[in-house]
C-alpha atoms as a PDB file:
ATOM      1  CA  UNK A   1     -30.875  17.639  22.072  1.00  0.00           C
ATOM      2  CA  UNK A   2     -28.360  19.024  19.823  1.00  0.00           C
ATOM      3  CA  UNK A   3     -28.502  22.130  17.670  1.00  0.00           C
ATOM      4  CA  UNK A   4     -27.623  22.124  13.982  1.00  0.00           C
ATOM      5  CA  UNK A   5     -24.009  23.800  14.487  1.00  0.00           C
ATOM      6  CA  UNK A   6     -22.609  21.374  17.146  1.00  0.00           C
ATOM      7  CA  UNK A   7     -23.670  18.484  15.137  1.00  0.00           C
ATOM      8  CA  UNK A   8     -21.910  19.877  12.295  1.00  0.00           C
ATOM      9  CA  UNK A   9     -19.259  20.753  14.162  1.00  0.00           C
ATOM     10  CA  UNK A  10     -19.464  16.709  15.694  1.00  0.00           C
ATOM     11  CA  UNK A  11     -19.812  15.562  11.942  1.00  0.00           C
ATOM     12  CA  UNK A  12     -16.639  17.673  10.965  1.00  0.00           C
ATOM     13  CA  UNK A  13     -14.422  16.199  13.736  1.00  0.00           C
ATOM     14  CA  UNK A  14     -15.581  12.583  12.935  1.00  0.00           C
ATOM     15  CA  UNK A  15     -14.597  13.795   9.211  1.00  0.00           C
ATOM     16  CA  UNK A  16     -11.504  15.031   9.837  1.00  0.00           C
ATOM     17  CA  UNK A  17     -10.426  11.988  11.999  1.00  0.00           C
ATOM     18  CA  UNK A  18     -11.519   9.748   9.000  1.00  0.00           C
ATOM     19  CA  UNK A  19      -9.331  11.488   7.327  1.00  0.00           C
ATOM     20  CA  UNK A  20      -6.517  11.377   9.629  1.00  0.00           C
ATOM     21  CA  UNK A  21      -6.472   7.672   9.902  1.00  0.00           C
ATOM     22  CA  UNK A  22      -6.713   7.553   6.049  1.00  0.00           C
ATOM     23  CA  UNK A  23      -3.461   9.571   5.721  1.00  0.00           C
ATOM     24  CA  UNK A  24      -1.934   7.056   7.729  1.00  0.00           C
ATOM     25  CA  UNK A  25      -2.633   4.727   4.750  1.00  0.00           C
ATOM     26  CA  UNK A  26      -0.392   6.375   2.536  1.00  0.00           C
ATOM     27  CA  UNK A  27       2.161   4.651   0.832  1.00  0.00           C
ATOM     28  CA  UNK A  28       0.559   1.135   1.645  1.00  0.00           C
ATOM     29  CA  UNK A  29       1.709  -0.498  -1.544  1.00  0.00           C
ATOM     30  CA  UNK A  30      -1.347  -1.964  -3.532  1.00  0.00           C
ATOM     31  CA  UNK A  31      -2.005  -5.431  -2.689  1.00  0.00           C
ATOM     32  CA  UNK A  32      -5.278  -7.312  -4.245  1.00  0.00           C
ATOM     33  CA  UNK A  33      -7.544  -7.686  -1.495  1.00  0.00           C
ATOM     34  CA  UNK A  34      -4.826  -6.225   1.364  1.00  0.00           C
ATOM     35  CA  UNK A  35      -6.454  -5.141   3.805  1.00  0.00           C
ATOM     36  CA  UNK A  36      -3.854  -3.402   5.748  1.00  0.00           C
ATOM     37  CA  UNK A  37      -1.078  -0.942   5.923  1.00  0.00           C
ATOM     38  CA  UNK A  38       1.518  -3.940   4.647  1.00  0.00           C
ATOM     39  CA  UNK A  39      -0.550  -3.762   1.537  1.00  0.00           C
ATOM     40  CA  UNK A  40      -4.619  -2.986   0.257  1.00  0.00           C
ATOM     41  CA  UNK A  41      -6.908  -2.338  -2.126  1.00  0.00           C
ATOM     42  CA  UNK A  42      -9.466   0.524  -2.233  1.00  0.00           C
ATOM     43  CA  UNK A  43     -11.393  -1.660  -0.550  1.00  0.00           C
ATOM     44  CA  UNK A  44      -8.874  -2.783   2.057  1.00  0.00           C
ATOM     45  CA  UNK A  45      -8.536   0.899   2.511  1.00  0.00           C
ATOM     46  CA  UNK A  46     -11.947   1.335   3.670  1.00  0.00           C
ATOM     47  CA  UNK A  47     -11.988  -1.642   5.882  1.00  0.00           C
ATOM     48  CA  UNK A  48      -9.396  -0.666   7.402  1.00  0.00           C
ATOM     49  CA  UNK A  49     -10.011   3.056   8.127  1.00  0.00           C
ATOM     50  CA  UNK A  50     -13.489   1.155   9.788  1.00  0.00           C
ATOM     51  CA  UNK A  51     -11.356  -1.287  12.194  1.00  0.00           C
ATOM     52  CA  UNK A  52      -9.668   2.056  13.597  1.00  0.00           C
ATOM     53  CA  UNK A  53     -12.413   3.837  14.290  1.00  0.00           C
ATOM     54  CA  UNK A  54     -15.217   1.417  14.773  1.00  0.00           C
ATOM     55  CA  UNK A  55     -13.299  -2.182  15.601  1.00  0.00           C
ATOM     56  CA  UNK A  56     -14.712  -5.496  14.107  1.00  0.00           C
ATOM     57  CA  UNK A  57     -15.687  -5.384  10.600  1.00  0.00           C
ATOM     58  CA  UNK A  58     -19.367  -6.222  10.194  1.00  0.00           C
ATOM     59  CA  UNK A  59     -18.927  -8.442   7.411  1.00  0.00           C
ATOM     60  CA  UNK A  60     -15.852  -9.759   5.237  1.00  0.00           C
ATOM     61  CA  UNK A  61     -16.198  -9.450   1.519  1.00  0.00           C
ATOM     62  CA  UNK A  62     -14.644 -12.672   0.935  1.00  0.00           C
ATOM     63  CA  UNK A  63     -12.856 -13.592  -2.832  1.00  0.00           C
ATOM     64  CA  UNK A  64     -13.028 -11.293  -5.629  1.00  0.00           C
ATOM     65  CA  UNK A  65     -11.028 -11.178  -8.888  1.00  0.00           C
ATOM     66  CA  UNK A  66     -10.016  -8.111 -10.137  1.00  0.00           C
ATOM     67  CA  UNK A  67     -12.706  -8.117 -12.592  1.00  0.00           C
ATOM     68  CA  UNK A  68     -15.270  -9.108 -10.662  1.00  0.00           C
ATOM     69  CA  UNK A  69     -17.402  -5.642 -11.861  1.00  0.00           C
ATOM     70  CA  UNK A  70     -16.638  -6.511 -14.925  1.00  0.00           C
ATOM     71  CA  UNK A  71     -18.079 -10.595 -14.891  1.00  0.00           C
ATOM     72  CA  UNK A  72     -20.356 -10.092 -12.453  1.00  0.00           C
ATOM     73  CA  UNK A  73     -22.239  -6.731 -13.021  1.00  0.00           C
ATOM     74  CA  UNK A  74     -23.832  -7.242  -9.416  1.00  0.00           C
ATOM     75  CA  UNK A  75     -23.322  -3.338  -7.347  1.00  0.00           C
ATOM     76  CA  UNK A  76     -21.640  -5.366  -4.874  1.00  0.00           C
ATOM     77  CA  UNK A  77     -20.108  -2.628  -3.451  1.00  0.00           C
ATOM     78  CA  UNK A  78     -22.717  -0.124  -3.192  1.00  0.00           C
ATOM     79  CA  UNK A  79     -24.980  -2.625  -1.912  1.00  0.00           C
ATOM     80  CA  UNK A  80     -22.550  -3.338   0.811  1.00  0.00           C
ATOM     81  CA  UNK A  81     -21.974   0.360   1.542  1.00  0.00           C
ATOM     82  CA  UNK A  82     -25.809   1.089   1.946  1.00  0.00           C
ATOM     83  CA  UNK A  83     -25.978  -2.187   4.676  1.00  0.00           C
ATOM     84  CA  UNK A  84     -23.007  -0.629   6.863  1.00  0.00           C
ATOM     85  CA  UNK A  85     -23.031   3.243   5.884  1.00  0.00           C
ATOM     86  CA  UNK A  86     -26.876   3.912   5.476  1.00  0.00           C
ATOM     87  CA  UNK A  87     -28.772   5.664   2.752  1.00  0.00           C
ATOM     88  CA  UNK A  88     -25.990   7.634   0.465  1.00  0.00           C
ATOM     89  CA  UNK A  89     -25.314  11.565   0.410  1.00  0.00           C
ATOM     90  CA  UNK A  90     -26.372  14.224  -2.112  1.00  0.00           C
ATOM     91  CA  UNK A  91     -23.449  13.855  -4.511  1.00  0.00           C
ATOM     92  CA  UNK A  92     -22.858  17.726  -4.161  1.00  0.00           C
ATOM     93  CA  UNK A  93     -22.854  17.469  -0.808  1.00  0.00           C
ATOM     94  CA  UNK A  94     -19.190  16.140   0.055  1.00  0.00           C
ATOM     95  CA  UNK A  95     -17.417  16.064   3.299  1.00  0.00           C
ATOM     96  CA  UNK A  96     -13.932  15.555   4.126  1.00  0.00           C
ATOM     97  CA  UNK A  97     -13.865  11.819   5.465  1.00  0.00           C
ATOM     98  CA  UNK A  98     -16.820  11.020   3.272  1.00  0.00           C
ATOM     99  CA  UNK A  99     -16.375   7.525   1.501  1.00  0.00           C
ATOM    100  CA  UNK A 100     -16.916   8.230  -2.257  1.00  0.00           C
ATOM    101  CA  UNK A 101     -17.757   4.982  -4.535  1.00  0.00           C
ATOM    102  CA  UNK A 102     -16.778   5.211  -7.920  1.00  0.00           C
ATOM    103  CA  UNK A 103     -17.980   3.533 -11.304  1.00  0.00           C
ATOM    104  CA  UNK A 104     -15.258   3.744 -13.630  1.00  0.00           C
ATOM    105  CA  UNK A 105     -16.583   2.926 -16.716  1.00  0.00           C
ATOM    106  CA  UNK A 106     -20.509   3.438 -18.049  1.00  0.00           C
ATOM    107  CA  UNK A 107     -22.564   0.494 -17.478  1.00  0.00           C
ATOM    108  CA  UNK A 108     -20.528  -1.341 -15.101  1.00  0.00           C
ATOM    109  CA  UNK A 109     -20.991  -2.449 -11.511  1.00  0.00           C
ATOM    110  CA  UNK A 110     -19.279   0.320  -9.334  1.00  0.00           C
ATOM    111  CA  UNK A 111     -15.409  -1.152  -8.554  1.00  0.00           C
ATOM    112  CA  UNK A 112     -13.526   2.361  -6.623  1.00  0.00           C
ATOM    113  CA  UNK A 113     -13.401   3.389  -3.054  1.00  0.00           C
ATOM    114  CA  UNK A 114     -12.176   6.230  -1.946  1.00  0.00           C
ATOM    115  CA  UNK A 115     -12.165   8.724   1.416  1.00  0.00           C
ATOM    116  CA  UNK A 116     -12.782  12.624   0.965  1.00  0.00           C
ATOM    117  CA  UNK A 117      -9.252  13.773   2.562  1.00  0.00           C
ATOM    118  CA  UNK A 118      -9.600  17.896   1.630  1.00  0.00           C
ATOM    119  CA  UNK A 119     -12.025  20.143  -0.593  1.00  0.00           C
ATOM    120  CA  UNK A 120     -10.490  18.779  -3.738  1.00  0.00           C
ATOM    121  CA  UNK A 121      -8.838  15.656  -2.819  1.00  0.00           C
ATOM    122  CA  UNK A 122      -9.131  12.211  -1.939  1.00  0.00           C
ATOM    123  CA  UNK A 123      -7.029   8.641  -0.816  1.00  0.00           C
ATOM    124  CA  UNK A 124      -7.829   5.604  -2.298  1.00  0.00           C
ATOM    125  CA  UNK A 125      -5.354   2.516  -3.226  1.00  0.00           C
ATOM    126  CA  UNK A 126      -4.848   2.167  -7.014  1.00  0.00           C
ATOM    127  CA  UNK A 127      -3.098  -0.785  -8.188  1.00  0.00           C
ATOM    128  CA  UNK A 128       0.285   0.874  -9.961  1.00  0.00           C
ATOM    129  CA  UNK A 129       0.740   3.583  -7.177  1.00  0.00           C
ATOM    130  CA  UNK A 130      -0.949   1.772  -3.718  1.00  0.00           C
ATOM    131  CA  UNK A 131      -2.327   4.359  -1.725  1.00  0.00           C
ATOM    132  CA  UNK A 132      -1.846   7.528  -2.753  1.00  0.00           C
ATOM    133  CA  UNK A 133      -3.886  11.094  -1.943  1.00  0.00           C
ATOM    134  CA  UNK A 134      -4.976  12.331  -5.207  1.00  0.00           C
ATOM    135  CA  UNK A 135      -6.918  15.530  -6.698  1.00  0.00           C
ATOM    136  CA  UNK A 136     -10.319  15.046  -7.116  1.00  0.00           C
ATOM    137  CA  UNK A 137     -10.498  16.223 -10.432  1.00  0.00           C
ATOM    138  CA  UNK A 138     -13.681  16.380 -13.047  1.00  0.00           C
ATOM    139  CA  UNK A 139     -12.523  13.083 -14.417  1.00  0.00           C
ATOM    140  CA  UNK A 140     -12.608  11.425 -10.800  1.00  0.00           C
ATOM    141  CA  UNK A 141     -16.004  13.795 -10.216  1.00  0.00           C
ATOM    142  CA  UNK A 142     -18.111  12.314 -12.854  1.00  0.00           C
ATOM    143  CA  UNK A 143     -17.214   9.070 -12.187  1.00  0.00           C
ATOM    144  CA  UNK A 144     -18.956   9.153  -8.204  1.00  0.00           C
ATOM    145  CA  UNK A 145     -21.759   6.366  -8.003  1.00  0.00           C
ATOM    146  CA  UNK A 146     -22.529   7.404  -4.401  1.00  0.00           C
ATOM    147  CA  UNK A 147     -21.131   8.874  -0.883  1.00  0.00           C
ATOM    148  CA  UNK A 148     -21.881   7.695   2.186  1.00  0.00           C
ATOM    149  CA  UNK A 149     -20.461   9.046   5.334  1.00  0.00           C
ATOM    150  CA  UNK A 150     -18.671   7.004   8.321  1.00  0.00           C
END
């Protein structure tokens, strides 16, 4: 049996190498359904991060457009999240190495991944930059559908 502070402590270090293997990511250019460091998508991003620390990939995605949110309206991503993640974190309740999913406009299927690399920052592949590690700023805050953790 654990105690509270050693899991935290266990839940920080699995957070922080999360993170780690996320920096490693940046400067992956942005490739549409990439899926590694010669090129990726948010999503890429995250399935790759989960090869390095966990191996196979439970599932692939298989084709999407790039407005798949927007045809589709199906919450393809969170519902994929819940299957390998679990049930989703409070929302105040982030954690560096924390996967954050994002809905970027009102009303739309959530289409953004992104890993928790620092207090106030994040990594994610966006198509005109590829990966990048970016502030997490109020814009990016309201826009969190869900966090799940590794």
């Amino acid at each position: 049996m654990t105690d509270a502070r050693s899991m935290t402590e266990t839940e920080q270090t699995d957070g922080q190498r999360v993170a780690q293997i996320a920096r490693g990511w940046i400067g992956a250019p942005y490739r549409h359904q990439g899926a590694s460091r010669i090129g990726c998508d948010c999503l890429g991003l995250i399935r790759g991060v989960w090869r390095e620390l966990r191996g196979a990939e439970p599932e692939e995605p298989g084709p999407y457009g790039r407005d798949w949110a927007e045809r589709s309206g199906e919450e393809r991503l969170l519902e994929a999240a819940r299957r390998h993640f679990g049930a989703a974190c409070p929302g105040g309740d982030l954690r560096i190495g924390d996967v954050l999913v994002f809905r970027l406009r009102r009303g739309l299927a959530a289409q953004h991944l992104g890993i928790v690399s620092a207090e106030d920052r994040f990594i994610h592949a966006y198509e005109q930059t590829g990966v990048v590690e970016s502030p997490l700023a109020p814009a990016w805050r309201r826009r969190i559908a869900a966090v799940f953790r590794f």
